[in-house]
PDB file of N, CA and C in Angstrom:
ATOM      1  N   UNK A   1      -9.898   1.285   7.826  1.00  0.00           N
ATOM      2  CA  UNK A   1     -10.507   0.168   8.496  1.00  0.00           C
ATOM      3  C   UNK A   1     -11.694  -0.311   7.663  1.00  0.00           C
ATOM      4  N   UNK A   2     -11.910  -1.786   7.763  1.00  0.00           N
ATOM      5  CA  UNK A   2     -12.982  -1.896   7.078  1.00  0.00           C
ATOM      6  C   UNK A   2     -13.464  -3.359   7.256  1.00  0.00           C
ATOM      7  N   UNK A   3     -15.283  -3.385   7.678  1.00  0.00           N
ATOM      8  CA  UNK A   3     -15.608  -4.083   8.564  1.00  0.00           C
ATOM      9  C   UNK A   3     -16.208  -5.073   7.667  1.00  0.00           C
ATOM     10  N   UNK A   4     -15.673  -6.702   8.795  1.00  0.00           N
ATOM     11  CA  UNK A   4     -15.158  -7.682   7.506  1.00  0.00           C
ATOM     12  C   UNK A   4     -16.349  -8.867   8.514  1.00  0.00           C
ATOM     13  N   UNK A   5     -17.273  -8.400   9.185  1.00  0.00           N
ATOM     14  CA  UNK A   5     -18.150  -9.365   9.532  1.00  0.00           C
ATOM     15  C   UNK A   5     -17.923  -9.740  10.728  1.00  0.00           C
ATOM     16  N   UNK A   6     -18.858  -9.894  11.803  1.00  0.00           N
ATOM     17  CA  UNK A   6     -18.983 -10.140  13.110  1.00  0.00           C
ATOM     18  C   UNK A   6     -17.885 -11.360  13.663  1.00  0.00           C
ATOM     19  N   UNK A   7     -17.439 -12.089  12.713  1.00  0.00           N
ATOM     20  CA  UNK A   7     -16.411 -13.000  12.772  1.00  0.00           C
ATOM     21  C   UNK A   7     -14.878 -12.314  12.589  1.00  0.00           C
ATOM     22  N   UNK A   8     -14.508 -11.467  12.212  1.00  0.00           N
ATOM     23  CA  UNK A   8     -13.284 -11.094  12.340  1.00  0.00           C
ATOM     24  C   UNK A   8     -13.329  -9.585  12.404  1.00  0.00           C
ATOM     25  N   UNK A   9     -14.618  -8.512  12.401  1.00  0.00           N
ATOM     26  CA  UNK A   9     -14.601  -7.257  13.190  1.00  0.00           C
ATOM     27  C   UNK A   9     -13.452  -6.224  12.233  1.00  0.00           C
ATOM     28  N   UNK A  10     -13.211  -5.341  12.857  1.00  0.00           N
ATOM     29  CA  UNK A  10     -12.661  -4.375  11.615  1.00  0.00           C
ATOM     30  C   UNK A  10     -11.176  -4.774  12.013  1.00  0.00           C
ATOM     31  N   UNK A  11     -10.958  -4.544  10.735  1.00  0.00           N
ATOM     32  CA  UNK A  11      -9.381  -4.782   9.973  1.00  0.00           C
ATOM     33  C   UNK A  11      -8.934  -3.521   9.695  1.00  0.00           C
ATOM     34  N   UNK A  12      -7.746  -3.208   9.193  1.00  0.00           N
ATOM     35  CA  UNK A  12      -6.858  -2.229   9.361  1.00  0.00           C
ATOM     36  C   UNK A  12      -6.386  -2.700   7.995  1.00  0.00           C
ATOM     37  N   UNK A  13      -6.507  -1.627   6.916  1.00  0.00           N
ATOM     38  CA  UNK A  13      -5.999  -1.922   5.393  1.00  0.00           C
ATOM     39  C   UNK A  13      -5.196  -0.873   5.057  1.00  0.00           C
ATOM     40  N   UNK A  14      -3.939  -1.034   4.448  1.00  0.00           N
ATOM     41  CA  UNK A  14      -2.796   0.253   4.042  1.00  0.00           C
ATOM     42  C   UNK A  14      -3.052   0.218   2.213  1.00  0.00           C
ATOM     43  N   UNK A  15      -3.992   0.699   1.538  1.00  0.00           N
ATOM     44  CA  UNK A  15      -4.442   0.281   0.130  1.00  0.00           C
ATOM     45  C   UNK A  15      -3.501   1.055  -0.649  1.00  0.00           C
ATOM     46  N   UNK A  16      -2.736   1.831  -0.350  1.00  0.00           N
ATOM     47  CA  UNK A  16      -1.560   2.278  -0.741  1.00  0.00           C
ATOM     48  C   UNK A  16      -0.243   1.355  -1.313  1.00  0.00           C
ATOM     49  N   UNK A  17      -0.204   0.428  -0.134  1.00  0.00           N
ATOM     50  CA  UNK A  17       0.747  -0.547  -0.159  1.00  0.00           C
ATOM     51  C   UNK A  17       0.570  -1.772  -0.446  1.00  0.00           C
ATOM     52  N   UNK A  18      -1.131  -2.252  -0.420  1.00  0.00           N
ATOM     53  CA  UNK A  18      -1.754  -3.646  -0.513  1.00  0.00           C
ATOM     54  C   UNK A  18      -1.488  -3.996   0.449  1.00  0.00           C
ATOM     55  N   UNK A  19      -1.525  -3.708   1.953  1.00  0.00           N
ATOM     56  CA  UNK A  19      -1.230  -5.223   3.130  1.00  0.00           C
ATOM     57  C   UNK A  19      -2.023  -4.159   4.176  1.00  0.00           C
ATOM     58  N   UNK A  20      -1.895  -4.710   5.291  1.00  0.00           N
ATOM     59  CA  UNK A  20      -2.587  -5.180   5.907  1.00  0.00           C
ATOM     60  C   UNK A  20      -2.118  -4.291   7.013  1.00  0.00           C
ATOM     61  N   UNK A  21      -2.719  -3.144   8.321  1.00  0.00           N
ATOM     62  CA  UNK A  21      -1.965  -2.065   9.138  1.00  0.00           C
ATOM     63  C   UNK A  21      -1.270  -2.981  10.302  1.00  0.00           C
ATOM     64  N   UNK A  22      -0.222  -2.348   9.922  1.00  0.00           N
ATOM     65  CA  UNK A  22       0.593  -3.188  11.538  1.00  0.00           C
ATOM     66  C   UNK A  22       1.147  -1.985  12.592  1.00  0.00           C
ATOM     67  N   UNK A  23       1.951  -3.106  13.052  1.00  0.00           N
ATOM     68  CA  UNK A  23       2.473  -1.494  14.073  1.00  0.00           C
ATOM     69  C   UNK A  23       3.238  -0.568  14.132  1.00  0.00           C
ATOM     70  N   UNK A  24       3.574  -0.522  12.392  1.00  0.00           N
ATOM     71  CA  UNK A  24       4.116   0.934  12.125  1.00  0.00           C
ATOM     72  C   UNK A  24       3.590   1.279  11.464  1.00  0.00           C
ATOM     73  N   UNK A  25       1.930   1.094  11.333  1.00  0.00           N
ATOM     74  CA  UNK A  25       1.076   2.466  10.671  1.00  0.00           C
ATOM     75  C   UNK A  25       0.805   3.352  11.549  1.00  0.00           C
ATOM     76  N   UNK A  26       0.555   4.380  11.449  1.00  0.00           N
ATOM     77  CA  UNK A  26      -0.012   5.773  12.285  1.00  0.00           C
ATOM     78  C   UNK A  26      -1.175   5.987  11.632  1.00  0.00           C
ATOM     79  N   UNK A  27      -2.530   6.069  12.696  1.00  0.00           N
ATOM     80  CA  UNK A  27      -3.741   6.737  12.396  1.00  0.00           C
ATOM     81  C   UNK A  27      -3.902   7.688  12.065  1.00  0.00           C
ATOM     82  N   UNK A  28      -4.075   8.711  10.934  1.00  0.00           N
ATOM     83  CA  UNK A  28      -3.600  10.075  10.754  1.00  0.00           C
ATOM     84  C   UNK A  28      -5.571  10.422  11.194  1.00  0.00           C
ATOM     85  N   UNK A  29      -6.043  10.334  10.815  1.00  0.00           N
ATOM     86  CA  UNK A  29      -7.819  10.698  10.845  1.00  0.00           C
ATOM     87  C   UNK A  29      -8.665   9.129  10.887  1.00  0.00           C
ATOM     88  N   UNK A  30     -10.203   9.895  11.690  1.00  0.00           N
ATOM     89  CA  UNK A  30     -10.929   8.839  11.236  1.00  0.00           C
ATOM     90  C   UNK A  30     -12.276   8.949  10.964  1.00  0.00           C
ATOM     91  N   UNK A  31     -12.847   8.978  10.038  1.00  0.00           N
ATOM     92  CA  UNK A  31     -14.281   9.038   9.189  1.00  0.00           C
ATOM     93  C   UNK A  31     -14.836   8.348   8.589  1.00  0.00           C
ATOM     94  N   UNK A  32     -16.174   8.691   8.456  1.00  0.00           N
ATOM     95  CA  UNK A  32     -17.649   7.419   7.984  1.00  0.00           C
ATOM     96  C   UNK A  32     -17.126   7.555   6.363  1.00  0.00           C
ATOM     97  N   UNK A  33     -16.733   8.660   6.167  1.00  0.00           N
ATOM     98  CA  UNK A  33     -16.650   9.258   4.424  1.00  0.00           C
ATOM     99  C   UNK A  33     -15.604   9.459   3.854  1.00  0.00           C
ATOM    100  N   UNK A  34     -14.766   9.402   2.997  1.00  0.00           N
ATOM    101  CA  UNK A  34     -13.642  10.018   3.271  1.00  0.00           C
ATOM    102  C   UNK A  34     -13.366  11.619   2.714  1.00  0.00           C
ATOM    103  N   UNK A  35     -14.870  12.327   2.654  1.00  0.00           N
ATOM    104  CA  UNK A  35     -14.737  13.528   2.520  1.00  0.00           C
ATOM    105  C   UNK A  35     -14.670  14.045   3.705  1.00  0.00           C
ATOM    106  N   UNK A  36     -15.170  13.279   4.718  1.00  0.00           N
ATOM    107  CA  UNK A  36     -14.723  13.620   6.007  1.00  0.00           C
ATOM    108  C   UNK A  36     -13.388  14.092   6.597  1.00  0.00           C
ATOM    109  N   UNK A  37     -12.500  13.218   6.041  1.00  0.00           N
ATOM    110  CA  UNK A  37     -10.984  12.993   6.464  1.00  0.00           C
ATOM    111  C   UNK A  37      -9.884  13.534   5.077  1.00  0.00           C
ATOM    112  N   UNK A  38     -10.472  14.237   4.168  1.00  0.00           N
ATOM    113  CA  UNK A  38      -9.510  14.998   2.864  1.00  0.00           C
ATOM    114  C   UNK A  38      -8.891  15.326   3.752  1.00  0.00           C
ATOM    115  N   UNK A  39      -6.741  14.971   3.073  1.00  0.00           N
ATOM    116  CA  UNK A  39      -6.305  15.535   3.892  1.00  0.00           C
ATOM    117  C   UNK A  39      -5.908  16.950   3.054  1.00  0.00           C
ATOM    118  N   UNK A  40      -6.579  17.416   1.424  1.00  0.00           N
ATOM    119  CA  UNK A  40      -6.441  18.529   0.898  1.00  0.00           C
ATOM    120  C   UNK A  40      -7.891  18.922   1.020  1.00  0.00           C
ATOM    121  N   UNK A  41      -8.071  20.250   1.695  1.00  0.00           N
ATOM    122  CA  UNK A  41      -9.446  20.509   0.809  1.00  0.00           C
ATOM    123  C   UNK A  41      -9.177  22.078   0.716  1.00  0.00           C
ATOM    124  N   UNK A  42     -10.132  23.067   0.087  1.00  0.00           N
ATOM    125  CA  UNK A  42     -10.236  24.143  -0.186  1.00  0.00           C
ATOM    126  C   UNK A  42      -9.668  24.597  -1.250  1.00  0.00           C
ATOM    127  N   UNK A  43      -9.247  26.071  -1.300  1.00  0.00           N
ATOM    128  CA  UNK A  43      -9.484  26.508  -2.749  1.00  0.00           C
ATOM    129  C   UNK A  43      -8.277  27.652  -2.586  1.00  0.00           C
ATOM    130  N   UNK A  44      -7.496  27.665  -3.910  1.00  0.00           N
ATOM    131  CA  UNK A  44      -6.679  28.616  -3.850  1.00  0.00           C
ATOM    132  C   UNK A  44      -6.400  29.304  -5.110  1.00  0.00           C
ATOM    133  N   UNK A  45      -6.580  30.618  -5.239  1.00  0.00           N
ATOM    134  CA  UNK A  45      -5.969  31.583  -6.152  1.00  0.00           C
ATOM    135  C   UNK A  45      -4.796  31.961  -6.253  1.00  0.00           C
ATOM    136  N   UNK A  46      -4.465  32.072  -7.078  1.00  0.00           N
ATOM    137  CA  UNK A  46      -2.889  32.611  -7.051  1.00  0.00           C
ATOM    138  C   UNK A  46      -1.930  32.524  -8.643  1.00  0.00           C
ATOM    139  N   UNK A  47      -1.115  33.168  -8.598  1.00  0.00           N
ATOM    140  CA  UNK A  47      -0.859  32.829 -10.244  1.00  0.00           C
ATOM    141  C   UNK A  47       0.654  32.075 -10.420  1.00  0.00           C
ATOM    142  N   UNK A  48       1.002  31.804 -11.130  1.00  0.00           N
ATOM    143  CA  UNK A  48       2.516  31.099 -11.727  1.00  0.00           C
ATOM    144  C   UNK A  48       2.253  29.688 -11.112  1.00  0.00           C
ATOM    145  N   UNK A  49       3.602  29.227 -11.057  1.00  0.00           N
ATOM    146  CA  UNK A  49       3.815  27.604 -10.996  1.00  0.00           C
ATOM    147  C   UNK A  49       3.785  28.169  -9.124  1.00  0.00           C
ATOM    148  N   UNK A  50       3.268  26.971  -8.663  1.00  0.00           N
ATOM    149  CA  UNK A  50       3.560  26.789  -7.248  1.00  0.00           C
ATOM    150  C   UNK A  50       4.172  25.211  -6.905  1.00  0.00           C
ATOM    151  N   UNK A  51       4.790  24.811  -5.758  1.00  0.00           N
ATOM    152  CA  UNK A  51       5.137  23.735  -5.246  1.00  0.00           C
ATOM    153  C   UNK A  51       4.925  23.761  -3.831  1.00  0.00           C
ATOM    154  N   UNK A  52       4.772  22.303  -3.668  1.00  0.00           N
ATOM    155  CA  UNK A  52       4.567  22.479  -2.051  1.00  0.00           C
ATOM    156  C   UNK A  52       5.679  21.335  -1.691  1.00  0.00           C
ATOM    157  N   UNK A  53       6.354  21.901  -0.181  1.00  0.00           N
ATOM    158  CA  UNK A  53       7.146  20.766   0.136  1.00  0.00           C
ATOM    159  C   UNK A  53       6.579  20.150   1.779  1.00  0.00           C
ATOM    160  N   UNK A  54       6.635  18.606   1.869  1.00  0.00           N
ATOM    161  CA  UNK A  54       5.906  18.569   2.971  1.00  0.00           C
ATOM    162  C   UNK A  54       6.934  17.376   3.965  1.00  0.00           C
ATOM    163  N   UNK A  55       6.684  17.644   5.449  1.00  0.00           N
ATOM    164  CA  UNK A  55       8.251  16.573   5.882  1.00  0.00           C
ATOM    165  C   UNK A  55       7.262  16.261   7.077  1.00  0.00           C
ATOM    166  N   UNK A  56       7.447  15.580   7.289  1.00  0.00           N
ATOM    167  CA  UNK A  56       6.543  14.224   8.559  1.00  0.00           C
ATOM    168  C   UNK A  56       8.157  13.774   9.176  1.00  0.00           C
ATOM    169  N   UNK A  57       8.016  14.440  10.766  1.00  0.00           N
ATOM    170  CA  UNK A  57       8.633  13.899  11.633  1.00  0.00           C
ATOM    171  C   UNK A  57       8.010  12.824  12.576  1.00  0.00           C
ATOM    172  N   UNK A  58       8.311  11.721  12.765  1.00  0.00           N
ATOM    173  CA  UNK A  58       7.497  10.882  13.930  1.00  0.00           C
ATOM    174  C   UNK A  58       8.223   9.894  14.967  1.00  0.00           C
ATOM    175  N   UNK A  59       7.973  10.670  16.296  1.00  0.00           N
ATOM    176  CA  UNK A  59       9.060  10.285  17.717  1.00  0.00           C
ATOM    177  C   UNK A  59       8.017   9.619  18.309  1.00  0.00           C
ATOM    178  N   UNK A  60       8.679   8.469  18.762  1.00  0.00           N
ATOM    179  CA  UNK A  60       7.989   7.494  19.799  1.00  0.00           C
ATOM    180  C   UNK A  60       7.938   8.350  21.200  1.00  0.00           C
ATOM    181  N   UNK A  61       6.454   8.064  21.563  1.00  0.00           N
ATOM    182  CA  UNK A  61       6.606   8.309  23.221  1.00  0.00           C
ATOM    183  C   UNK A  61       6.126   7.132  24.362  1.00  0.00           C
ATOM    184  N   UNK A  62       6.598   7.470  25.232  1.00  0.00           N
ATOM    185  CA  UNK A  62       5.821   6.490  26.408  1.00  0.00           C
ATOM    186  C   UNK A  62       4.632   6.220  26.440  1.00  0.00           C
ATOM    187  N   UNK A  63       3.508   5.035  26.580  1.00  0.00           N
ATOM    188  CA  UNK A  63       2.152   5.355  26.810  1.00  0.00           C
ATOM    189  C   UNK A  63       2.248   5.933  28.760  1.00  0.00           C
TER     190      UNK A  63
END
């Protein structure tokens, strides 16, 4: 989000994609910083090659 003046109030930006959030973005977090909202943080040891695999399911519900 990002606030674009008392005349049009905060906007919704996907800077990933260049446009503009509609109604199939999902709010994942929300922060002043965006060290606030890392969605990696911390620290890991470990040795050899690692991979990570990651899968996002998302079901509509009723309000």
């Amino acid at each position: 989000m990002v606030w674009c003046g008392p005349e049009k109030g905060w906007l919704g930006l996907d800077p990933t994609n260049g446009i503009a959030m509609g109604g199939d973005h999902i709010v994942m977090a929300v922060g002043r910083d965006y060290l606030d909202i890392a969605p990696i943080d911390g620290v890991f040891n470990g040795y050899g090659a690692q991979e990570i695999f990651v899968e996002v399911d998302v079901e509509a519900v009723a309000d």
